[in-house]
Protein backbone atom coordinates (compact mmCIF):
# COMPACT_ATOMS: atom_id res chain seq x y z
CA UNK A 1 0.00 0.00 0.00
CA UNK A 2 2.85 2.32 1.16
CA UNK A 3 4.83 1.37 -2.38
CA UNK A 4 1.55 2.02 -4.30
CA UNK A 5 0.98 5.70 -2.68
CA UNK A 6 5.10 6.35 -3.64
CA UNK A 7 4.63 5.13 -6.35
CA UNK A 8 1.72 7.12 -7.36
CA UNK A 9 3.25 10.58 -5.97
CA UNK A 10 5.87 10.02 -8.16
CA UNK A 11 4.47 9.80 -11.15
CA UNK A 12 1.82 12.54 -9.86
CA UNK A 13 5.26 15.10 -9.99
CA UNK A 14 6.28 13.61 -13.04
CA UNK A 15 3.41 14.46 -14.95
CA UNK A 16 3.14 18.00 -13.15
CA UNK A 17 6.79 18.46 -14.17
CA UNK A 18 5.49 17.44 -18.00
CA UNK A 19 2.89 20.28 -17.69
CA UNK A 20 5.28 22.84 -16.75
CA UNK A 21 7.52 21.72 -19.81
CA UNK A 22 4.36 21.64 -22.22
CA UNK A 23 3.44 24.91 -21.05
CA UNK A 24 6.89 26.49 -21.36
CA UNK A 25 7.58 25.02 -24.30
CA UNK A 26 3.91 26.34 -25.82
CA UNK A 27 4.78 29.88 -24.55
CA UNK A 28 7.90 30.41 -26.03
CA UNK A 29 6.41 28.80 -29.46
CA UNK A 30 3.74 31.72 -29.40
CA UNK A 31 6.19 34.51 -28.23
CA UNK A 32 8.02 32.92 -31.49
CA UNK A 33 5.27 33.35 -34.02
CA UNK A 34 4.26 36.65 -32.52
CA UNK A 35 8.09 37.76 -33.37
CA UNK A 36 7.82 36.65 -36.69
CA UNK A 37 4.63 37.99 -37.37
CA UNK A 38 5.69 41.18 -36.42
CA UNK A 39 8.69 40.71 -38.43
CA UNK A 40 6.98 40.14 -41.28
CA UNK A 41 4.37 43.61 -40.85
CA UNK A 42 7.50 45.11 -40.50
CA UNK A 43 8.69 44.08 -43.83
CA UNK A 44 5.70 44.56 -45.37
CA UNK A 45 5.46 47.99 -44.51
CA UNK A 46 8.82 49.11 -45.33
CA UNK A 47 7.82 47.79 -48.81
CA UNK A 48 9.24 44.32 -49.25
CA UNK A 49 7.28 42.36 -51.09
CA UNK A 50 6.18 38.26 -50.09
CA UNK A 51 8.89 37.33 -52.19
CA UNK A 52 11.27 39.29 -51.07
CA UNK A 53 10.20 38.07 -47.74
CA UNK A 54 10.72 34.40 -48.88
CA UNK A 55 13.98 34.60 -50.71
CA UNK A 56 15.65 36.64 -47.42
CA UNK A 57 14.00 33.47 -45.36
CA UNK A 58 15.44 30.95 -47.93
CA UNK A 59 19.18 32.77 -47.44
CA UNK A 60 18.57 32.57 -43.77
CA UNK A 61 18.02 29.34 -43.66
């Protein structure tokens, strides 16, 4: 019974500690795409066109 409880704690934290990476890692992926959305208004309004855009990307790559 006392194994079973451990047991069960432990993978409690384990999954908690999943969250917190799940969450982090989902937070920085939408400060990402916010960047590069408002990297790519940017461009847009200095006057670069889509293609522009995309061969810049390509070279950056």
């Amino acid at each position: 019974m006392q194994n079973a409880l451990f047991q069960r704690r432990v993978q409690a934290q384990e999954l908690e500690r999943l969250l917190d990476d799940f969450g982090q890692a989902h937070t920085n992926l939408l400060h990402r795409i916010n960047a590069l959305s408002s990297n790519l208004r940017t461009a847009r309004l200095i006057g670069y066109s889509t293609r522009d855009i995309e061969d810049i990307m390509s070279i950056v790559k």
